[in-house]
PDB file of N, CA and C in Angstrom:
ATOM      1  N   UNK A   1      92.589  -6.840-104.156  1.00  0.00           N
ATOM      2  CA  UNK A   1      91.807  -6.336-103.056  1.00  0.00           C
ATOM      3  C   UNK A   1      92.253  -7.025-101.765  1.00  0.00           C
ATOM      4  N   UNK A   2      92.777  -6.220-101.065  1.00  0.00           N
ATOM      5  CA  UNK A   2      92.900  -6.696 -99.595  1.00  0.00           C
ATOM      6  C   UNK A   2      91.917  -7.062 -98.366  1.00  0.00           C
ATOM      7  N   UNK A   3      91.676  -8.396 -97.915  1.00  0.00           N
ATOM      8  CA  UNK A   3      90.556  -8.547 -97.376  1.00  0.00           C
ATOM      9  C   UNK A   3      90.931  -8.502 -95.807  1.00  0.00           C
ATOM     10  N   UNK A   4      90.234  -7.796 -95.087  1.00  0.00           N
ATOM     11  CA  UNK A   4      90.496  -8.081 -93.682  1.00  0.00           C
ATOM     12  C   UNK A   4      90.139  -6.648 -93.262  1.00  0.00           C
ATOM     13  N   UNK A   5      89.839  -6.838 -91.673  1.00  0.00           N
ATOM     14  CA  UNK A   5      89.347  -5.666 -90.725  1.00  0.00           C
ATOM     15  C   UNK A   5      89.736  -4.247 -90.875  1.00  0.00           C
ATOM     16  N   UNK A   6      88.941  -3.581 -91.089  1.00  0.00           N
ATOM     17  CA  UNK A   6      89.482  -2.012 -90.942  1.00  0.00           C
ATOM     18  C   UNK A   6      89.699  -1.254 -89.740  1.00  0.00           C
ATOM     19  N   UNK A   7      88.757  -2.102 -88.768  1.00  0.00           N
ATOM     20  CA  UNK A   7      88.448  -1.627 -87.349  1.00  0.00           C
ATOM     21  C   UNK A   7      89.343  -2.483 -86.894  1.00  0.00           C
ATOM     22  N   UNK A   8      90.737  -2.082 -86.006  1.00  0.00           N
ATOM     23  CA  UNK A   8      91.362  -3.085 -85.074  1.00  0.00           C
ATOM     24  C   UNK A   8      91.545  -2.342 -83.639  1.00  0.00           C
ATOM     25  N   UNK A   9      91.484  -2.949 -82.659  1.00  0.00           N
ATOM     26  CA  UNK A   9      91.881  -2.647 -81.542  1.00  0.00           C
ATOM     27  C   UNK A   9      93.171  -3.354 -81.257  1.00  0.00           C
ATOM     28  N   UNK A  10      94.030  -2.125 -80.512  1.00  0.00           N
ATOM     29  CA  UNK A  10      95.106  -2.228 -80.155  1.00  0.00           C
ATOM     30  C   UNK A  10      95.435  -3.610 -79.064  1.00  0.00           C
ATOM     31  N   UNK A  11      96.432  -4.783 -79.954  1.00  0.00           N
ATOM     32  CA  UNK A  11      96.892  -5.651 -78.978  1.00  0.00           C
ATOM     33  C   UNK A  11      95.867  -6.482 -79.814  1.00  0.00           C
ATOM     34  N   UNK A  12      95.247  -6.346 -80.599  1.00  0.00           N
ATOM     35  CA  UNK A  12      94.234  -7.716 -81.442  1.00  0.00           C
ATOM     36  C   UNK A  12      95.013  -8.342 -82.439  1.00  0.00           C
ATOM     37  N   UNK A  13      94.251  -9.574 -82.840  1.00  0.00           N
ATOM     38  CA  UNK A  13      95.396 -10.319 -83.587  1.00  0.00           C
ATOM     39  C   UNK A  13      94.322 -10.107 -84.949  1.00  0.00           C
ATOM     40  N   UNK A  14      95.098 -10.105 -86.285  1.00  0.00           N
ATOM     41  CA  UNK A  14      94.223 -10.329 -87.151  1.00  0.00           C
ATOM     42  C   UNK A  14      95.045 -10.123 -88.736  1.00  0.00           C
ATOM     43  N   UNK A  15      93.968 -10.734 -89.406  1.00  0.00           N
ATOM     44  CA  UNK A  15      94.636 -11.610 -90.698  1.00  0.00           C
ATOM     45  C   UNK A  15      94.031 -10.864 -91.613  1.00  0.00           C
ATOM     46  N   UNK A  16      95.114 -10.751 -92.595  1.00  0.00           N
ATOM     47  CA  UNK A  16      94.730  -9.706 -94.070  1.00  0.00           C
ATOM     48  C   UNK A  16      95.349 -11.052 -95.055  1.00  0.00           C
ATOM     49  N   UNK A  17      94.327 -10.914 -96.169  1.00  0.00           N
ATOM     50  CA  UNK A  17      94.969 -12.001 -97.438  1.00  0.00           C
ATOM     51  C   UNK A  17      94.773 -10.515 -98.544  1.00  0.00           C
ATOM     52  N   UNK A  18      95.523 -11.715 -99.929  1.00  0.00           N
ATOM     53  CA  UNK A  18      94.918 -11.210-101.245  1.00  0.00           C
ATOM     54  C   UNK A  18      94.545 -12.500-102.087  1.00  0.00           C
ATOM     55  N   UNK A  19      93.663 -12.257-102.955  1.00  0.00           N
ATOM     56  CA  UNK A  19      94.049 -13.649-104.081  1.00  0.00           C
ATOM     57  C   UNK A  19      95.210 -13.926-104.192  1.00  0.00           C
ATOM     58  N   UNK A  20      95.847 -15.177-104.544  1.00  0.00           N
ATOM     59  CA  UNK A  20      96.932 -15.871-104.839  1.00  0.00           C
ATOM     60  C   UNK A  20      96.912 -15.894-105.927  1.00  0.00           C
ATOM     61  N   UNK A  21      98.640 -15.666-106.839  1.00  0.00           N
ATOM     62  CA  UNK A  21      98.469 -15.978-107.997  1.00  0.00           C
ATOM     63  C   UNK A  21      99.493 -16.775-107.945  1.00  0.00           C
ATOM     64  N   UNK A  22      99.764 -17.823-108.867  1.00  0.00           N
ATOM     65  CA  UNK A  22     100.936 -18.584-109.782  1.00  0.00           C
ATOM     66  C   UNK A  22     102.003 -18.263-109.648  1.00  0.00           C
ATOM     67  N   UNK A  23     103.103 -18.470-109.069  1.00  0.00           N
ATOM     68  CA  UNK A  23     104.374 -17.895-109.208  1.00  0.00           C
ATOM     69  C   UNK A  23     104.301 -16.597-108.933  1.00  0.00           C
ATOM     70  N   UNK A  24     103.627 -16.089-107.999  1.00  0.00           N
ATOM     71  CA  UNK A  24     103.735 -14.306-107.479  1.00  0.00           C
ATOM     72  C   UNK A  24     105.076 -14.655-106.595  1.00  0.00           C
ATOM     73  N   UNK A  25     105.362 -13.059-106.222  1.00  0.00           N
ATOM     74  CA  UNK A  25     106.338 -13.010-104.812  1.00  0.00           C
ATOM     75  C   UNK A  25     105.314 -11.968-104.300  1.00  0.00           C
ATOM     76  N   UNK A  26     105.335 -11.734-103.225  1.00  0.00           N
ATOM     77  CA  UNK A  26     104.189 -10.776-102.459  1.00  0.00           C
ATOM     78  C   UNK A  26     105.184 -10.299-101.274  1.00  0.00           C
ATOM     79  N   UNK A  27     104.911  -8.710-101.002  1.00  0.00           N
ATOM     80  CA  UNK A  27     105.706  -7.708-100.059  1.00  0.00           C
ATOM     81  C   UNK A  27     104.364  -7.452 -99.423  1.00  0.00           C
ATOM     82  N   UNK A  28     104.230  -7.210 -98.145  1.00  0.00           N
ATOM     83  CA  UNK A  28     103.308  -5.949 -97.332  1.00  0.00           C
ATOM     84  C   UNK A  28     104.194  -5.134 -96.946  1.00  0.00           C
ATOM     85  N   UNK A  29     103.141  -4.067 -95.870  1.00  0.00           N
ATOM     86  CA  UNK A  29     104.231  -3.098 -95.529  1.00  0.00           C
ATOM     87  C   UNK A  29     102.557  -2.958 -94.228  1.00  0.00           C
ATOM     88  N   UNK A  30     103.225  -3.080 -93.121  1.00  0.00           N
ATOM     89  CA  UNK A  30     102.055  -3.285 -91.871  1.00  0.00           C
ATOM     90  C   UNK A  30     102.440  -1.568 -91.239  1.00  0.00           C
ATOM     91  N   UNK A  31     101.262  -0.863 -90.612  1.00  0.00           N
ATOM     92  CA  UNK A  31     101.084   0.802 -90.156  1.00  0.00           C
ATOM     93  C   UNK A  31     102.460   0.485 -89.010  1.00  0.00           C
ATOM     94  N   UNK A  32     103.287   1.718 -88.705  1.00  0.00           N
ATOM     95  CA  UNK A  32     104.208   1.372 -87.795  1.00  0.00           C
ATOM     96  C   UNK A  32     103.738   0.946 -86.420  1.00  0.00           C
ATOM     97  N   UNK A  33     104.699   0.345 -86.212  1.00  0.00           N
ATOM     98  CA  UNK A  33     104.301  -0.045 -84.218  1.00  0.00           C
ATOM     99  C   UNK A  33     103.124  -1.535 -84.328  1.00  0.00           C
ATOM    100  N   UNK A  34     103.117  -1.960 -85.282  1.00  0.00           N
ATOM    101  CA  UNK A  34     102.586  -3.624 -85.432  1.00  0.00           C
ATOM    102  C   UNK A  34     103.162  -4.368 -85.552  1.00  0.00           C
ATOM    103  N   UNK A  35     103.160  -5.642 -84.950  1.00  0.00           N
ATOM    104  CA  UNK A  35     104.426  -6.549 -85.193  1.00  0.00           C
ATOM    105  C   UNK A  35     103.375  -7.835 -85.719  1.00  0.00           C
ATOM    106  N   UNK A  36     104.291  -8.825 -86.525  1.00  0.00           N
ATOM    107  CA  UNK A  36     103.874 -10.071 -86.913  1.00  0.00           C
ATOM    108  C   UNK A  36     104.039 -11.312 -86.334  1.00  0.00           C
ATOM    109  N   UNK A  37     102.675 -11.622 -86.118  1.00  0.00           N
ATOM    110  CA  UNK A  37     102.556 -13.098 -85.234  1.00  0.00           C
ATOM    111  C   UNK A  37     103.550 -13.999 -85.404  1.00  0.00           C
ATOM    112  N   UNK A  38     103.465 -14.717 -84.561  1.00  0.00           N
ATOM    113  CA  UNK A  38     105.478 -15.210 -84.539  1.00  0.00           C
ATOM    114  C   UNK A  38     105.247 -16.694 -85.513  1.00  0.00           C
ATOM    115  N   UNK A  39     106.505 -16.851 -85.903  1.00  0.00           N
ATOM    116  CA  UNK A  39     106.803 -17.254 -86.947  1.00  0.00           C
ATOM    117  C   UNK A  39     105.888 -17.008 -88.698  1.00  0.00           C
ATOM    118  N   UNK A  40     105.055 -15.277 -88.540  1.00  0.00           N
ATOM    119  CA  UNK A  40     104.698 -15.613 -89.937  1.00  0.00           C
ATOM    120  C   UNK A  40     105.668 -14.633 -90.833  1.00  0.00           C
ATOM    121  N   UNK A  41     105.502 -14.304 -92.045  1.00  0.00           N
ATOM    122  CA  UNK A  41     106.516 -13.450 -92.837  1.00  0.00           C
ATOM    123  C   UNK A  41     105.378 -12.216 -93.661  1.00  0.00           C
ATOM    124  N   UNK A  42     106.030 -11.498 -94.087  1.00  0.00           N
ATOM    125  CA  UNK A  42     105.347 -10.907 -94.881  1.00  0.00           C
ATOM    126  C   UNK A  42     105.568 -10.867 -96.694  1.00  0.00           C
ATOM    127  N   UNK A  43     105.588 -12.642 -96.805  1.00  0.00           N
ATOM    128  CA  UNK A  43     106.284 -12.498 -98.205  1.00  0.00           C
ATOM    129  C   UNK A  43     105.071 -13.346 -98.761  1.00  0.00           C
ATOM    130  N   UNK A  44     104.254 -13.718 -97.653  1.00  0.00           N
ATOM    131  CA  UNK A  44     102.940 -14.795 -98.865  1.00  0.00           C
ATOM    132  C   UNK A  44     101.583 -13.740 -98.918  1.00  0.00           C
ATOM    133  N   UNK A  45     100.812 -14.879 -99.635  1.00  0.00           N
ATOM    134  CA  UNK A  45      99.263 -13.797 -99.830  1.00  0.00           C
ATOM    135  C   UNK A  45      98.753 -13.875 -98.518  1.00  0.00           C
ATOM    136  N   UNK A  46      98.893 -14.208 -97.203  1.00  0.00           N
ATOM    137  CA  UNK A  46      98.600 -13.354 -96.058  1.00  0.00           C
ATOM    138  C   UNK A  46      99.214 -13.103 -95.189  1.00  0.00           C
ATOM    139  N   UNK A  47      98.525 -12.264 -94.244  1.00  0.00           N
ATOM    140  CA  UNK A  47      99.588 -12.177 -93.005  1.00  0.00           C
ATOM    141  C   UNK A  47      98.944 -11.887 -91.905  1.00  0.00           C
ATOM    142  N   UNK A  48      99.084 -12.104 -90.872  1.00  0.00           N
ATOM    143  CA  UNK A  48      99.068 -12.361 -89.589  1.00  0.00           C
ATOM    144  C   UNK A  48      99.589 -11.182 -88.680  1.00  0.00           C
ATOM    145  N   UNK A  49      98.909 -10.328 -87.950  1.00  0.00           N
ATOM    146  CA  UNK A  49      99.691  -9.472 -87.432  1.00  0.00           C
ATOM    147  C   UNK A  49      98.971  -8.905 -85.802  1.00  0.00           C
ATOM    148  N   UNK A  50      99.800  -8.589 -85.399  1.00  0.00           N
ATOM    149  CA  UNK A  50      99.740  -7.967 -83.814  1.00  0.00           C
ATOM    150  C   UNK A  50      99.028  -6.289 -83.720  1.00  0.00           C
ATOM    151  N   UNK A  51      97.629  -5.746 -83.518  1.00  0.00           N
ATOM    152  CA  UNK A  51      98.007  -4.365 -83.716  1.00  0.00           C
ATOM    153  C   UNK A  51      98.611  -3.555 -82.440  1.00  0.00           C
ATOM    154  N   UNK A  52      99.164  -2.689 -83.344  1.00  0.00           N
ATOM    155  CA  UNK A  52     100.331  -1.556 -82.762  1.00  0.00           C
ATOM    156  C   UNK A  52      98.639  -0.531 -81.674  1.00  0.00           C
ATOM    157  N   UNK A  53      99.755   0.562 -81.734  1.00  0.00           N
ATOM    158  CA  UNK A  53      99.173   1.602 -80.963  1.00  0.00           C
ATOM    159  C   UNK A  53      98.066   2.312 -81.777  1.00  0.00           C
ATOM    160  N   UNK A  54      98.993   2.744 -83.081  1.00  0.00           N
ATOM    161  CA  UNK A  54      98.299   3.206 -83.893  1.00  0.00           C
ATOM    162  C   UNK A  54      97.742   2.458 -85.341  1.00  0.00           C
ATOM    163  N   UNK A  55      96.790   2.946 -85.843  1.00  0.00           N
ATOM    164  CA  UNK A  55      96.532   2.738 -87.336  1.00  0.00           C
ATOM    165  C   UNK A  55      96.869   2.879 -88.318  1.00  0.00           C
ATOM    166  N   UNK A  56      96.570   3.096 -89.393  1.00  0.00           N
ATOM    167  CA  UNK A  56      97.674   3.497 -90.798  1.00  0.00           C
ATOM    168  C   UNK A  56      97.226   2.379 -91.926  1.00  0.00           C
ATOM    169  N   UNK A  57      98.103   2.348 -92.782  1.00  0.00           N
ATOM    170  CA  UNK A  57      97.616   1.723 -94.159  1.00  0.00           C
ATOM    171  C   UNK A  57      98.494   0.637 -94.185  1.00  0.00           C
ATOM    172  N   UNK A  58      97.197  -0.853 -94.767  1.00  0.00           N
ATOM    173  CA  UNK A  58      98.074  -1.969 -94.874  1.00  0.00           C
ATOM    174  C   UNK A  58      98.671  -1.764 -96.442  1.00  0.00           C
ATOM    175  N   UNK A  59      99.747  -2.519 -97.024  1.00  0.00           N
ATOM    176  CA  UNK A  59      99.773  -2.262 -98.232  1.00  0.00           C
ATOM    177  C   UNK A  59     100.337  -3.203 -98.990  1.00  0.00           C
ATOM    178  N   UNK A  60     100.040  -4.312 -99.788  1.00  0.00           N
ATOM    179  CA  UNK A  60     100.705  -5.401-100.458  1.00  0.00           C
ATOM    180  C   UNK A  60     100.592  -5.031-101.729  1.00  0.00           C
ATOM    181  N   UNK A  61     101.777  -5.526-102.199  1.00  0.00           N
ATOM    182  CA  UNK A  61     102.707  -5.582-103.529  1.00  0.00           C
ATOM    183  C   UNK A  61     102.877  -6.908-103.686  1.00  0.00           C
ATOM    184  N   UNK A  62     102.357  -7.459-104.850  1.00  0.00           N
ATOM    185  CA  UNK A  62     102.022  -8.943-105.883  1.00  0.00           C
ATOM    186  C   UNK A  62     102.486  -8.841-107.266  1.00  0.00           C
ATOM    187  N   UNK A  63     103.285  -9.619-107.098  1.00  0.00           N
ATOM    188  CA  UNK A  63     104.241  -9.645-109.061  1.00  0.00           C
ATOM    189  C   UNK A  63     104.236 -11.055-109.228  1.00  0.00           C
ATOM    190  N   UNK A  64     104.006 -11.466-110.237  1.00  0.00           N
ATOM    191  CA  UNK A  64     104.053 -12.120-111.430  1.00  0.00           C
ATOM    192  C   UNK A  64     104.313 -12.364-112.574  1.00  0.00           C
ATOM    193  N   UNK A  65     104.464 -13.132-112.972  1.00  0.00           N
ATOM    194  CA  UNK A  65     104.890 -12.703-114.886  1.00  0.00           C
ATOM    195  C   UNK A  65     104.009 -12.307-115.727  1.00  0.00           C
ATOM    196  N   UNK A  66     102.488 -12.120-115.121  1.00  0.00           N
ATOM    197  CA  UNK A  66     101.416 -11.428-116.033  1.00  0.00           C
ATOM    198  C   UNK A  66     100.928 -10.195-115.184  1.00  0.00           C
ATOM    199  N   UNK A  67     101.244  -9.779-114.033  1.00  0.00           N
ATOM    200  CA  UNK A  67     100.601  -8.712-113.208  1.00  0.00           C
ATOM    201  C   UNK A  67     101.689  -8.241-112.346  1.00  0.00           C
ATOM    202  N   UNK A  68     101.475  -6.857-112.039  1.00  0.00           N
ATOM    203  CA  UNK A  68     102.071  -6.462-111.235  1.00  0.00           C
ATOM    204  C   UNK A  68     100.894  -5.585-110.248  1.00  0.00           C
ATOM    205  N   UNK A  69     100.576  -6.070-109.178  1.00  0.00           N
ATOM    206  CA  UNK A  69      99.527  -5.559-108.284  1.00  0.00           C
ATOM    207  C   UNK A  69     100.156  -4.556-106.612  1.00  0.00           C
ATOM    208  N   UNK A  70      99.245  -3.465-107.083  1.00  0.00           N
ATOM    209  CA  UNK A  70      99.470  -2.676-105.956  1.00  0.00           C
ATOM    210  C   UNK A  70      97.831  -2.580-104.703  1.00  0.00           C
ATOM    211  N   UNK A  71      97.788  -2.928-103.626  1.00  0.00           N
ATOM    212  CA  UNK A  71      96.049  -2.464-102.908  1.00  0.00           C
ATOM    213  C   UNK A  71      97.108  -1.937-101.690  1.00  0.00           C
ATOM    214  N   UNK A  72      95.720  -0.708-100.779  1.00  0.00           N
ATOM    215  CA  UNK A  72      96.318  -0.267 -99.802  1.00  0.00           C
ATOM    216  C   UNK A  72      94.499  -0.654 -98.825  1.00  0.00           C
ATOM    217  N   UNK A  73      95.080  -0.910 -97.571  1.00  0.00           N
ATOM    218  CA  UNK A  73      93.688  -0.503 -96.758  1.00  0.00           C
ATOM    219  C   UNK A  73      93.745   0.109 -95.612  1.00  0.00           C
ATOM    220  N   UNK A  74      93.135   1.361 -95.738  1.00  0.00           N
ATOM    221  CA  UNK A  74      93.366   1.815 -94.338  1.00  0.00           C
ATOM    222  C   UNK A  74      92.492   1.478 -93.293  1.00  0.00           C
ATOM    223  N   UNK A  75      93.206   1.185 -91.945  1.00  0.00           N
ATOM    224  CA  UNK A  75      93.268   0.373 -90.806  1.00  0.00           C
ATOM    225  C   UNK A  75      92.781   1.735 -89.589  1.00  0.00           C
ATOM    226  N   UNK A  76      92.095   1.996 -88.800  1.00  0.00           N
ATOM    227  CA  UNK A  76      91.922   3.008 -87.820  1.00  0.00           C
ATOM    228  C   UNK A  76      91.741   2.120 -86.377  1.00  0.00           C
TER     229      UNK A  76
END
């Protein structure tokens, strides 16, 4: 489950996690036209991001050697 704002205004800063697991690798994928607060990545359980113009769906991907996790949240 992806935790963080559904409501963003454009040019706000704001933070999405997931649970952490053990040896995961973790992907997002941020709505186009958002960029990520400087120096963070989109490879840990959160992220940090700039909003764009528009909205769209956040979406992290979490693997492990016991799970493979898909959540999406849409962002307006």
């Amino acid at each position: 489950m992806i935790v963080g704002d559904t409501l963003a205004c454009t040019g706000s800063d704001l933070t999405y996690s997931i649970p952490s697991l053990n040896g995961a690798t973790y992907n997002w994928t941020l709505p186009a036209g958002w960029t990520l607060n400087q120096g963070d990545s989109l490879t840990g359980y959160m992220v940090q991001a700039v909003v764009g113009v528009n909205g769209g769906d956040i979406i992290a991907h979490e693997v492990n050697s016991c799970a493979n996790l898909h959540d999406t949240l849409k962002v307006v």
